[in-house]
Protein backbone atom coordinates (compact mmCIF):
# COMPACT_ATOMS: atom_id res chain seq x y z
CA UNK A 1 159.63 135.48 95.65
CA UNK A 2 161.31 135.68 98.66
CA UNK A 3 160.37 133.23 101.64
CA UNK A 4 157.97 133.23 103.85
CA UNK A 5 157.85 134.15 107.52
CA UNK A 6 156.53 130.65 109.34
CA UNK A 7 153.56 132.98 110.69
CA UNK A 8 152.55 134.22 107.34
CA UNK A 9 149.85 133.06 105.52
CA UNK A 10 151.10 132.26 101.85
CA UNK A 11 151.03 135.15 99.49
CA UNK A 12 151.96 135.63 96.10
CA UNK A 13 152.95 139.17 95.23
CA UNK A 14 152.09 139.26 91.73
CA UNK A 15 148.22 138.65 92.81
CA UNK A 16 148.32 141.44 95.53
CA UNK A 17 149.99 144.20 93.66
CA UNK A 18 147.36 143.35 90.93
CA UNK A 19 144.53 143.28 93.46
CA UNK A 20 146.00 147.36 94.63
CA UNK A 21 146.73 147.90 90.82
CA UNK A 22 143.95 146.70 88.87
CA UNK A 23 140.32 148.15 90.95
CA UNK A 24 138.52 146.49 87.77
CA UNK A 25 139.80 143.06 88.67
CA UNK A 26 138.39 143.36 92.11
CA UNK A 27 134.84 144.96 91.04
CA UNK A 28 134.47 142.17 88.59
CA UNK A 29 135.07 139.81 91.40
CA UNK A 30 132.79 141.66 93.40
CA UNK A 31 130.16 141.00 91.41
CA UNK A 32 130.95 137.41 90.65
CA UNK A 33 131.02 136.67 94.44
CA UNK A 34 127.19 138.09 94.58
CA UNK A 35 126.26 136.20 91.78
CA UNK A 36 127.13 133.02 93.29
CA UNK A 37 125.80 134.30 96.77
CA UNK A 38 122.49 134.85 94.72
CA UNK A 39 122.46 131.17 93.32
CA UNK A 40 123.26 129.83 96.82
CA UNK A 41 120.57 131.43 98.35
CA UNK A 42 117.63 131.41 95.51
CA UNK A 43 118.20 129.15 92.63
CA UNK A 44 114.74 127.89 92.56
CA UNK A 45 116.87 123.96 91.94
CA UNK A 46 117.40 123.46 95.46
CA UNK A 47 113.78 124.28 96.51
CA UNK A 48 111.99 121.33 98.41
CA UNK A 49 110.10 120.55 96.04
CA UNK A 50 112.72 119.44 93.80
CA UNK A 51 114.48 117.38 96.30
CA UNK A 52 110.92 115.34 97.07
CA UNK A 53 110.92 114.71 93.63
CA UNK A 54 114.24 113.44 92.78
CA UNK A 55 114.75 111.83 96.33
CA UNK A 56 116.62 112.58 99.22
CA UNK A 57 119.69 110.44 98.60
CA UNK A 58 119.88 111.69 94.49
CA UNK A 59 119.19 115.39 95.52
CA UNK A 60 122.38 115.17 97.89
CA UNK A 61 124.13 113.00 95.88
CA UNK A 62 124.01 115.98 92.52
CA UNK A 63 122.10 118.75 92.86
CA UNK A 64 123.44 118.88 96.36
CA UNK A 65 126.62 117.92 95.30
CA UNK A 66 125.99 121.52 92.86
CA UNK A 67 125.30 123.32 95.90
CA UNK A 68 128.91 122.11 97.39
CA UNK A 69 130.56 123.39 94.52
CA UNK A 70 129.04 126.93 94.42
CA UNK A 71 129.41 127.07 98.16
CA UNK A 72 133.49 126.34 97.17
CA UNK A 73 133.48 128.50 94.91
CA UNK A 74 131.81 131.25 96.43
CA UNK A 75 134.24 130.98 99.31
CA UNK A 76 137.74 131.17 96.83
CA UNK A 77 135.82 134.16 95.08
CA UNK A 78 135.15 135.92 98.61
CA UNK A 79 138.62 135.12 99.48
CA UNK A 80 140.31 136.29 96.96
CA UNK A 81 138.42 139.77 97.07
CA UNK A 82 140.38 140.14 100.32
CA UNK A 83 143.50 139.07 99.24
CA UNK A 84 143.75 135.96 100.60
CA UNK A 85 145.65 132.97 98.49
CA UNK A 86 144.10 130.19 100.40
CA UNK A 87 140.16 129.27 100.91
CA UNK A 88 138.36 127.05 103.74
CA UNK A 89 140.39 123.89 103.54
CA UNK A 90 143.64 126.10 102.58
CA UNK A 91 143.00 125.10 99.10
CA UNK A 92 144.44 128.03 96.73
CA UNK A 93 141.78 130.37 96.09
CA UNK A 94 142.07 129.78 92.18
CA UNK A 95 141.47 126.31 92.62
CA UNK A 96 138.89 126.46 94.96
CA UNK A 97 136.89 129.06 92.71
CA UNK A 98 137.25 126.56 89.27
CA UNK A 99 136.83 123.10 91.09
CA UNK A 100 133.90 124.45 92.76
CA UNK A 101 132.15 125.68 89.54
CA UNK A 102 133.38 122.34 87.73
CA UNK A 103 131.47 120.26 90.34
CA UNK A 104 128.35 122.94 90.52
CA UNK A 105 127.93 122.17 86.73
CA UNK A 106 129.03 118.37 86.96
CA UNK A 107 126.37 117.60 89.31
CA UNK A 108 123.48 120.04 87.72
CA UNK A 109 124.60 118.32 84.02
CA UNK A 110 123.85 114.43 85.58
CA UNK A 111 121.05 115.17 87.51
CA UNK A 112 119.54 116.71 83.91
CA UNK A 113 120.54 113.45 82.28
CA UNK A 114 119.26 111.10 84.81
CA UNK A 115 116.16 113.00 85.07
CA UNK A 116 115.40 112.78 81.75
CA UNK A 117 115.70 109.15 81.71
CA UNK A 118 113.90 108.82 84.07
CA UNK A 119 111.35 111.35 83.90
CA UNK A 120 111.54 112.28 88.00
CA UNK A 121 110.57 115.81 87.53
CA UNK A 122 108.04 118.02 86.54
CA UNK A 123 108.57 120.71 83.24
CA UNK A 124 109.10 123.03 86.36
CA UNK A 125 111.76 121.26 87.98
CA UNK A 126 113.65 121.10 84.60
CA UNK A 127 113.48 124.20 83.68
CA UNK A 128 115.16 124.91 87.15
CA UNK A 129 118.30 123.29 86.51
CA UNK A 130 118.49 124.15 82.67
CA UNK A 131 118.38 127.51 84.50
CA UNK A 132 121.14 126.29 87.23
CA UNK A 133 123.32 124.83 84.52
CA UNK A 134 123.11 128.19 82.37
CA UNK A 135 123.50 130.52 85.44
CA UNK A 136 127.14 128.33 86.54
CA UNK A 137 128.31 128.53 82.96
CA UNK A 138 127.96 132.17 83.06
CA UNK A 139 130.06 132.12 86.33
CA UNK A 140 132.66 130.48 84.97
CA UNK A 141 132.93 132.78 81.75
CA UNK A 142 133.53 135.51 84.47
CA UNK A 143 136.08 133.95 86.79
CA UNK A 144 138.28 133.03 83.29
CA UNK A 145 138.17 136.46 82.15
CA UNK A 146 139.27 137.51 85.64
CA UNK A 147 141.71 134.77 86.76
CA UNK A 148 141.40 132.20 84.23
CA UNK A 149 143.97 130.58 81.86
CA UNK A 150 143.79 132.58 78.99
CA UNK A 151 144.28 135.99 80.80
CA UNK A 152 147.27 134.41 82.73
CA UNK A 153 148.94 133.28 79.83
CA UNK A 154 148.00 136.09 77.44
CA UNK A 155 149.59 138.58 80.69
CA UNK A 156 152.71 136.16 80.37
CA UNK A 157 152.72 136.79 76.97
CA UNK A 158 152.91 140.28 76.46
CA UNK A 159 154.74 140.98 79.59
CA UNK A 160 157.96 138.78 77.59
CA UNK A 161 157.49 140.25 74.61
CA UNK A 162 157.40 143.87 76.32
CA UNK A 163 160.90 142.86 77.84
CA UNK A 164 163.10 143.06 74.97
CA UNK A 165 164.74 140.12 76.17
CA UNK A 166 166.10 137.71 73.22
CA UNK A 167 165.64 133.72 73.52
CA UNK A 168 162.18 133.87 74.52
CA UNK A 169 160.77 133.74 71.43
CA UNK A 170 159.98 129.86 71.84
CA UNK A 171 158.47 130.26 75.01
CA UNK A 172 156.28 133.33 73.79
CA UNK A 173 154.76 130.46 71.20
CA UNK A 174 154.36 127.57 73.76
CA UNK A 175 152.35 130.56 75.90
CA UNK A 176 150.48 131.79 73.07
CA UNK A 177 149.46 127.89 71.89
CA UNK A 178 148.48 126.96 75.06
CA UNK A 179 146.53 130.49 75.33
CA UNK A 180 144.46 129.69 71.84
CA UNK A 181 144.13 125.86 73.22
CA UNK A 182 142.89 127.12 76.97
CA UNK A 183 139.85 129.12 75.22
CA UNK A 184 138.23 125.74 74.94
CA UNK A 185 138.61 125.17 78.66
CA UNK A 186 134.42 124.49 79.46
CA UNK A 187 135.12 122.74 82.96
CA UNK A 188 131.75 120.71 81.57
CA UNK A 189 131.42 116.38 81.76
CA UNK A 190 133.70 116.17 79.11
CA UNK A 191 136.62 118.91 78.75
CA UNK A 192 139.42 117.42 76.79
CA UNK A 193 141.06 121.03 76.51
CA UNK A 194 141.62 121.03 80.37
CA UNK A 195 143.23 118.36 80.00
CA UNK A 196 145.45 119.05 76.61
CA UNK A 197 146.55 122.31 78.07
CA UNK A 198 147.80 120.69 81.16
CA UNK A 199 149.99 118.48 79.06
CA UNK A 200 151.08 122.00 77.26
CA UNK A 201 152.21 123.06 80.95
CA UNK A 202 153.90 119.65 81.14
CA UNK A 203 156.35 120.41 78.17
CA UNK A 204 156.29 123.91 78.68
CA UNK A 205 158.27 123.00 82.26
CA UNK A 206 160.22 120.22 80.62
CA UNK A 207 161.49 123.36 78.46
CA UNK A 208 162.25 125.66 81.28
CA UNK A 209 162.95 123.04 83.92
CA UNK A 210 166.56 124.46 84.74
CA UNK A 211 165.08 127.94 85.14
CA UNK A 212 162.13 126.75 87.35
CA UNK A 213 163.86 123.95 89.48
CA UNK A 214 165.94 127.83 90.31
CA UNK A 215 163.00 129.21 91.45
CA UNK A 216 162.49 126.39 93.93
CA UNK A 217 164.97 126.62 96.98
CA UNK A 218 164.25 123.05 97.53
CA UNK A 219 165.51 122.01 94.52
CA UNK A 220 168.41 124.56 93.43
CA UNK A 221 171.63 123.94 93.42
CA UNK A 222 174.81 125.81 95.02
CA UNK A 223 176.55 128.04 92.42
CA UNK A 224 179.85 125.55 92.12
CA UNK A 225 177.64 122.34 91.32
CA UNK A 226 175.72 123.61 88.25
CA UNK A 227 178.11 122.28 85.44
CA UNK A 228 176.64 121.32 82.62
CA UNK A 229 173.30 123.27 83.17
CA UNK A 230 171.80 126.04 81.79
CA UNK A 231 172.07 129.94 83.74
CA UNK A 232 169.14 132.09 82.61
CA UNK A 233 170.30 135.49 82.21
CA UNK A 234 166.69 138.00 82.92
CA UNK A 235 168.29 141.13 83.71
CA UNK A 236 165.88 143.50 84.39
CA UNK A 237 162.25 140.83 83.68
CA UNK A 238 162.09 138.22 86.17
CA UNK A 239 161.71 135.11 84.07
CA UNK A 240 161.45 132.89 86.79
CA UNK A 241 158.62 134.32 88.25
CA UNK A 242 156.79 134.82 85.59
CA UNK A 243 156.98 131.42 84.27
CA UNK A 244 156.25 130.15 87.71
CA UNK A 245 153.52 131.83 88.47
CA UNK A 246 151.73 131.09 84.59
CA UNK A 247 152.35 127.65 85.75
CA UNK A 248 150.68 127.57 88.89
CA UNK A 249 147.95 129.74 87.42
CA UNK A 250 146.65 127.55 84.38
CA UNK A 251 147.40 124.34 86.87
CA UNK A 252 144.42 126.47 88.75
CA UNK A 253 141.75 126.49 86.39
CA UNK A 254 142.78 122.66 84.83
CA UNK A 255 142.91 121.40 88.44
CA UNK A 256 144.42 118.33 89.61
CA UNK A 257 141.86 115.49 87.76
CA UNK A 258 143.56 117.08 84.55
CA UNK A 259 147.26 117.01 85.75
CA UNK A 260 146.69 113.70 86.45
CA UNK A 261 145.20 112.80 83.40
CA UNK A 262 147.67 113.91 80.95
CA UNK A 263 150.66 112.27 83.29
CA UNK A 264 148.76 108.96 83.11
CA UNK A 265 148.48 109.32 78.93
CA UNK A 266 152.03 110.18 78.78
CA UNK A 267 153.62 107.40 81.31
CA UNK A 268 151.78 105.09 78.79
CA UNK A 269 154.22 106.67 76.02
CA UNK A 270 156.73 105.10 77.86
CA UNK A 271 155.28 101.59 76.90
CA UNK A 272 157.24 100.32 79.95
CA UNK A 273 155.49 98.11 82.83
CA UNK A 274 156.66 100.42 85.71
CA UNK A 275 155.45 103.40 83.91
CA UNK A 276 152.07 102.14 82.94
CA UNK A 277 151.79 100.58 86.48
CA UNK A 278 152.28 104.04 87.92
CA UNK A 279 149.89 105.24 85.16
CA UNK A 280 146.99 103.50 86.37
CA UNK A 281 147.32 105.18 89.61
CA UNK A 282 147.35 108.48 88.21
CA UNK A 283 144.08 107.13 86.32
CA UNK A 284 142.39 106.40 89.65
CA UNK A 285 143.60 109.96 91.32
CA UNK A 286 142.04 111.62 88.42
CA UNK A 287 138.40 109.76 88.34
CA UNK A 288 138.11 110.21 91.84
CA UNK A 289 138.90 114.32 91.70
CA UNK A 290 136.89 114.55 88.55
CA UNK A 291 133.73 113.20 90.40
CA UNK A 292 133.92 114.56 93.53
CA UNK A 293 136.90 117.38 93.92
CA UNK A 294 139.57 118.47 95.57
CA UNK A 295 137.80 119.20 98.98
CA UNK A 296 136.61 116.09 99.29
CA UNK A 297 139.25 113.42 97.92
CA UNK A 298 142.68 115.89 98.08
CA UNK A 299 144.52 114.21 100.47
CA UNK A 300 143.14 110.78 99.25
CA UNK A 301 144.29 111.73 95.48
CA UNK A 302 148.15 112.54 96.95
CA UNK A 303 148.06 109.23 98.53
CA UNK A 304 146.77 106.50 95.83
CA UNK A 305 149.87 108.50 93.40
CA UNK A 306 152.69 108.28 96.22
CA UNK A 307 151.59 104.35 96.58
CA UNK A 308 151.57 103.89 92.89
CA UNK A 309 155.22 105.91 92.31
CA UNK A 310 156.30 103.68 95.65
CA UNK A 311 155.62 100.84 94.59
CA UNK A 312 156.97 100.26 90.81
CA UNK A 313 160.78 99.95 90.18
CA UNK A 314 161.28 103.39 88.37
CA UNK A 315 164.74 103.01 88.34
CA UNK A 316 164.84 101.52 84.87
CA UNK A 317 162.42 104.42 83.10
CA UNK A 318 164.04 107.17 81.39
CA UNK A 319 164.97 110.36 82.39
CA UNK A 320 162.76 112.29 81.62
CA UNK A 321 159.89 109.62 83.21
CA UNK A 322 162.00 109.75 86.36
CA UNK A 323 161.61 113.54 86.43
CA UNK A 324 157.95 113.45 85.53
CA UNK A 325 157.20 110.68 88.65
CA UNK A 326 159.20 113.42 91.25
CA UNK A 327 157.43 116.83 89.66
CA UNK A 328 153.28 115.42 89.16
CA UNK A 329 152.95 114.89 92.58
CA UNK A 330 154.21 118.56 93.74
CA UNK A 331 151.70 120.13 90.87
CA UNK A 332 148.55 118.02 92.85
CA UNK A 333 149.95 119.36 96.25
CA UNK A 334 150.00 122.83 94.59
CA UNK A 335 146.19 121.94 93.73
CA UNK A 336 144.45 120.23 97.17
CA UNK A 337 147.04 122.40 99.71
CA UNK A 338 149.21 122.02 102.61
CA UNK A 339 146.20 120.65 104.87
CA UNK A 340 145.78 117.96 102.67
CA UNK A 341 149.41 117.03 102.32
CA UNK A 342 149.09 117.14 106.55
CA UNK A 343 146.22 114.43 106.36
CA UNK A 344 147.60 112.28 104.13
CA UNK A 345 150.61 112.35 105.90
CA UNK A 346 148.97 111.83 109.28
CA UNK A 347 146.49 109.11 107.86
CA UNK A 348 149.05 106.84 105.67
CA UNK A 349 152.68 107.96 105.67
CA UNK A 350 153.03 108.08 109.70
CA UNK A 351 150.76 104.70 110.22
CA UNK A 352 153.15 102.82 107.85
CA UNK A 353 156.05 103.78 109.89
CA UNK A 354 155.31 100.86 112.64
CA UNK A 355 155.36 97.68 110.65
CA UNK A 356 158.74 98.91 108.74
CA UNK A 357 160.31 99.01 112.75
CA UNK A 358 158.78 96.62 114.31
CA UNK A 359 159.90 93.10 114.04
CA UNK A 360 159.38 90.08 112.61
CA UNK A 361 159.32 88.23 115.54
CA UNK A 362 157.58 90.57 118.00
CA UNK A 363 154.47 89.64 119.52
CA UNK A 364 151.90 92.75 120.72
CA UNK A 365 153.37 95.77 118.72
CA UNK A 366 150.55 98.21 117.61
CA UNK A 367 149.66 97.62 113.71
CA UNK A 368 149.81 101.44 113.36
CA UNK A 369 150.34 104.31 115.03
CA UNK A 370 146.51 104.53 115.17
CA UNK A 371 146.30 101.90 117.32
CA UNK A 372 149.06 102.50 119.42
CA UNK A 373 147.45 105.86 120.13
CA UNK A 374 144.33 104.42 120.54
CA UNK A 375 145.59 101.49 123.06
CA UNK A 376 147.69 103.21 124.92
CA UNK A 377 150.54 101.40 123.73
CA UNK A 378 153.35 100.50 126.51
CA UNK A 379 154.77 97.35 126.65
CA UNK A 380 158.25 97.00 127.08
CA UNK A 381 158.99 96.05 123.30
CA UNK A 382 161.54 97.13 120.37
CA UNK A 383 158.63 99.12 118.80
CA UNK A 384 157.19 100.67 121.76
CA UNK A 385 159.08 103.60 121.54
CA UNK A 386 158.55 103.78 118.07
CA UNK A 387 155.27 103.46 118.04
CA UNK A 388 154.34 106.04 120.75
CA UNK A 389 156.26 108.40 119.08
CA UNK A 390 154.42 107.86 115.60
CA UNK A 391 151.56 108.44 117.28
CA UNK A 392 152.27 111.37 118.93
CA UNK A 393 153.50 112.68 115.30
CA UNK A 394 150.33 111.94 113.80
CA UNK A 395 148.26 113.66 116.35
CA UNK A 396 150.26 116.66 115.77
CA UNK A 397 149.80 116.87 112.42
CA UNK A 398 146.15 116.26 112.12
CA UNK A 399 146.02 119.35 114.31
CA UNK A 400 148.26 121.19 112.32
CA UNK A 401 146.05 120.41 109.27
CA UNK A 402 143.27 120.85 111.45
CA UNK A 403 144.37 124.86 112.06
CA UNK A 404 145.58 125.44 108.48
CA UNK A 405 141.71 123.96 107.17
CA UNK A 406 139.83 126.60 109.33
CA UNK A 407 141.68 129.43 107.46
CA UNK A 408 138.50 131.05 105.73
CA UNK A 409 136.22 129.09 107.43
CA UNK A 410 132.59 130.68 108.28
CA UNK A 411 133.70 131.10 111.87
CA UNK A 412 137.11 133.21 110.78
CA UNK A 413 137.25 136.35 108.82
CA UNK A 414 139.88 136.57 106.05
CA UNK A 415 141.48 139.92 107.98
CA UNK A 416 145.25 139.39 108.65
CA UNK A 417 145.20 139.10 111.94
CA UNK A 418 143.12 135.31 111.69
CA UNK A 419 144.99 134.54 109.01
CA UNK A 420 148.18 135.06 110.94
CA UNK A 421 146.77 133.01 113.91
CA UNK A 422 145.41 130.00 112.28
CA UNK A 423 149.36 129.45 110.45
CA UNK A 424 151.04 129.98 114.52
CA UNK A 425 148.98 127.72 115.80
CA UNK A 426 149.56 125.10 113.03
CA UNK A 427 153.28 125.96 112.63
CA UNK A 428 153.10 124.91 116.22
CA UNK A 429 151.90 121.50 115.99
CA UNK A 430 153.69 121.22 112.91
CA UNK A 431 157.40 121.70 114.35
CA UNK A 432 156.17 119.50 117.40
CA UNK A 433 155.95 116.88 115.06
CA UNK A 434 159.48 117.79 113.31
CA UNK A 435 160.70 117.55 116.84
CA UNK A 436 159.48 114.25 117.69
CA UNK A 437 159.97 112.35 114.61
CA UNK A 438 163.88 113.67 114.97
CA UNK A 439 163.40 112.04 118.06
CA UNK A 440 162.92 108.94 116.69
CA UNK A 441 165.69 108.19 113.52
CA UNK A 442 163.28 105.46 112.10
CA UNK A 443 160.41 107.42 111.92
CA UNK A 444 162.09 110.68 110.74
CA UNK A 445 163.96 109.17 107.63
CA UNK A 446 161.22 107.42 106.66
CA UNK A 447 158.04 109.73 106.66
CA UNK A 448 158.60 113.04 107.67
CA UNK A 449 161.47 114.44 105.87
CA UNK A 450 159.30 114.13 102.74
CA UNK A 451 156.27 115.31 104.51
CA UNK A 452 158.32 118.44 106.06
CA UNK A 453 159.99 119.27 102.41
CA UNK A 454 156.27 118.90 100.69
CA UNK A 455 154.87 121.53 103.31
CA UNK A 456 157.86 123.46 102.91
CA UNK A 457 157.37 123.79 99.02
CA UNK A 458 153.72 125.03 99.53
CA UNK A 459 154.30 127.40 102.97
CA UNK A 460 157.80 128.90 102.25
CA UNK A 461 161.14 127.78 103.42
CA UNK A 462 160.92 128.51 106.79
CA UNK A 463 158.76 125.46 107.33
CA UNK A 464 161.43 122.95 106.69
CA UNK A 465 163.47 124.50 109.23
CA UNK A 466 164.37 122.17 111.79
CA UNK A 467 163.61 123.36 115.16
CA UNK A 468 166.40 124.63 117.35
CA UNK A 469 167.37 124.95 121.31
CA UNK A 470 166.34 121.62 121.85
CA UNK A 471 167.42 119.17 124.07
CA UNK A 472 167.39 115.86 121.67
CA UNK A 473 166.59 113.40 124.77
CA UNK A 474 163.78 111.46 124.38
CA UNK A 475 162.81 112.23 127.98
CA UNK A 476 162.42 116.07 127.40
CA UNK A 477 160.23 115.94 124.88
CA UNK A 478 156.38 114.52 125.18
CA UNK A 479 153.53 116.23 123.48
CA UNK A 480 151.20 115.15 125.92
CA UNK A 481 152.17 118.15 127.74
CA UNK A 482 151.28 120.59 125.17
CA UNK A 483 147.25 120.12 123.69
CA UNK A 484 145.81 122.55 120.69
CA UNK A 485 142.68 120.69 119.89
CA UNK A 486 140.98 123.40 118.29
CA UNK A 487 141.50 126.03 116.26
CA UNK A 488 142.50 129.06 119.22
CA UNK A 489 140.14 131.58 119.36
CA UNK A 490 141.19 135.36 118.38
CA UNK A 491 141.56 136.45 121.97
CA UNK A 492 144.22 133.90 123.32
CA UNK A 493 145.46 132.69 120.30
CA UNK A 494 148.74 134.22 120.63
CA UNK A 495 149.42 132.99 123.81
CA UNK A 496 148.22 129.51 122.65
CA UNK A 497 150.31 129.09 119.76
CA UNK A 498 153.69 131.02 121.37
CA UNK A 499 153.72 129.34 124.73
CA UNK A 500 152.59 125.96 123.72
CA UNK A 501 155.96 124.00 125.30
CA UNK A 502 155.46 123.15 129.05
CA UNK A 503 158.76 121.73 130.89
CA UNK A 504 158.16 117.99 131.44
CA UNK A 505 158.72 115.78 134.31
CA UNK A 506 162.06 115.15 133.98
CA UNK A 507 162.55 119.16 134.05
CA UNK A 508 163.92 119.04 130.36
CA UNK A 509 162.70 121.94 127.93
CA UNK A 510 162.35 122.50 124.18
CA UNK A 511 161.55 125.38 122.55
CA UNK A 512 159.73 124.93 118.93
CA UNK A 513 161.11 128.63 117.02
């Protein structure tokens, strides 16, 4: 596909022509969406009564955490009826839709168990979330015949085999195993096929790695430094795309407790330290998105597997290992979103920037960039500069997340026009931060290169654009002239997110393109 404008919300083609193409697709959604509006708003399980019986903290702890995941996935649904790739949160519609139904049926399967150990409710109150329970699993039988697994990789399937092209044949039987595997996907407690098919998506991309790595213009290569490697030849069939975008759609329904509970199995293969070291992590990524989701612990997941991959000496693992450690981490961003790669950045990669440049010796430097922003920090130190800066970064991308998150939120419609505002205004704060981490060499090299090229790979190209007509002086550039602490409304939002550089004291200018 080709990139993205940096105002654009992120599309994907192959979902919109199918969305003008295929009326049925949207009908059935249609009526998914008012299913799930029906359960939110008179599934006799979250009546009062119910919640005196089990308690308030146990009703919100499972049958309201059920409530959370229809509300999720009623949101994806509704926002993928209007075309939209990205829910409330900007977590990928698909995602949104599955994880949400996973944790509706999660939390109305444990509050049956618990209830029946405990005998907390009446016959009545039972018979209400048998009810619940059989009304999500119906749900989810309708989103997988829609946009599930099995119709992505079946559509895969025969689209290759329609192409005439020769060498596929391998690939049309990884598709078609994973295909007969994925029809055992329940998204129930235990769902050992969600997790076996992501590890068929693993070796499927360890197959096909030189053909999607091409797909990726962060990771291709110029034409006259590809010896050795392998040059699909499609002709006519995009095989890149298609591959791609089977990939991204099974990673959907699986989600990211899955991904990263295959990768932690098969780093234990290795039977090396570092490997199972990192594996544990992985582990811990995975329990926590099992039991509570991607809206809740996304950006938390992204960080617990960057420490673990951080932290072990990988540089003695295989290959193949090494490739793994850089390629599970982009398949969870491709699961939580770009405003969860912001928060995590903001919350761990920018804090850890200070006590890498301050030193040793130096008495009264912030411990963070948290605490430099929230002292005022201004002594005349080696880290002062530093450390204002960090924290100037870090407010700009929790704003930035902040704008991208109230995409599809209840206050903003899913029209174009929103869509298109939310992304200026956090492209804004987003390049203010590119722009004042460049400021700073320290603080660039070490956090936000790999926090602009993670954006980059889920927003389009254009985000990892550095910003240009700037003067790089660290006197012309202070974001305390420029504020966007809430998402802009739809009347000034243009004017908000285009004229959001003020000339500074010093009379300097930058302009963020």
């Amino acid at each position: 596909m080709p990139p993205r404008a940096a105002n654009a919300p992120p599309q994907n083609d192959t979902k919109v022509a199918a969305h003008v193409e295929g009326g049925c697709h949207t009908g059935a959604m249609q009526r998914l969406e008012g299913a799930l509006r029906e359960l939110l708003d008179e599934s006799a399980a979250f009546r009062n009564d119910i919640a005196a019986d089990l308690g308030k903290h146990t009703f919100g702890r499972q049958v309201g955490f059920s409530r959370e995941g229809l509300q999720l996935a009623h949101d994806g649904v509704r926002a993928w009826v209007r075309h939209s790739d990205v829910t409330q949160g900007c977590i990928p519609t698909v995602c949104a839709i599955f994880d949400g139904l996973r944790i509706a049926r999660r939390g109305a399967a444990l509050t049956l168990i618990e209830s029946q150990d405990a005998t907390v409710l009446t016959a009545t109150g039972m018979e209400a979330l048998k009810e619940l329970s059989q009304q999500v699993a119906t749900c989810i039988s309708m989103a997988q015949s829609e946009v599930g697994a099995v119709t992505s990789l079946t559509h895969a399937v025969d689209t290759l085999k329609a192409s005439g092209l020769e060498g596929v044949g391998s690939m049309v039987e990884t598709l078609e195993s994973a295909a007969k595997k994925a029809v055992g996907i329940t998204h129930d407690l235990k769902d050992d096929s969600a997790i076996a098919v992501a590890g068929r998506m693993r070796r499927l991309e360890v197959e096909v790695r030189p053909l999607v790595d091409a797909m990726d213009p962060l990771l291709s290569k110029p034409w006259d430094k590809v010896e050795g490697e392998i040059l699909w030849e499609t002709r006519m069939v995009n095989v890149g795309d298609i591959v791609t975008e089977v990939l991204r759609d099974v990673r959907a329904e699986v989600s990211g407790w899955a991904i990263c509970a295959d990768v932690a199995a098969e780093l234990r293969r290795c039977m090396d330290p570092a490997a199972v070291s990192v594996a544990a992590g992985f582990d811990t990524a995975s329990n926590m998105l099992r039991d509570e989701g991607v809206q809740k612990r996304g950006a938390e997941s992204l960080h617990v597997i960057r420490q673990a991959i951080s932290s072990s000496d990988a540089s003695s693992l295989p290959e193949a290992t090494q490739l793994l450690l850089r390629d599970a981490p982009r398949w969870l961003r491709e699961c939580v979103g770009a405003a969860a790669v912001l928060c995590e950045a903001a919350a761990h990669r920018i804090p850890a920037v200070i006590p890498v440049c301050a030193s040793a010796n130096e008495k009264g430097a912030p411990a963070d960039a948290a605490a430099a922003n929230r002292d005022g920090f201004k002594k005349d130190t080696a880290a002062a500069p530093v450390a204002v800066c960090a924290a100037k970064v870090q407010k700009s991308l929790e704003a930035a997340a902040q704008h991208l998150a109230s995409m599809g939120s209840q206050s903003q419609s899913y029209d174009q026009q929103s869509r298109s505002i939310c992304t200026a205004a956090a492209a804004a704060e987003f390049r203010r931060a590119v722009l004042l981490a460049a400021v700073k060499t320290a603080c660039n090299e070490s956090s936000m290169k790999s926090t602009i090229k993670d954006v980059a790979h889920l927003l389009g190209v254009s985000w990892s654009a550095d910003p240009v007509n700037i003067q790089p002086a660290s006197t012309t550039v202070d974001v305390g002239d420029v504020e966007l602490n809430a998402p802009p409304s739809i009347m000034d939002a243009e004017d908000t997110a285009r004229n959001e550089v003020k000339k500074t004291a010093s009379g300097g200018c930058c302009t963020l393109l």
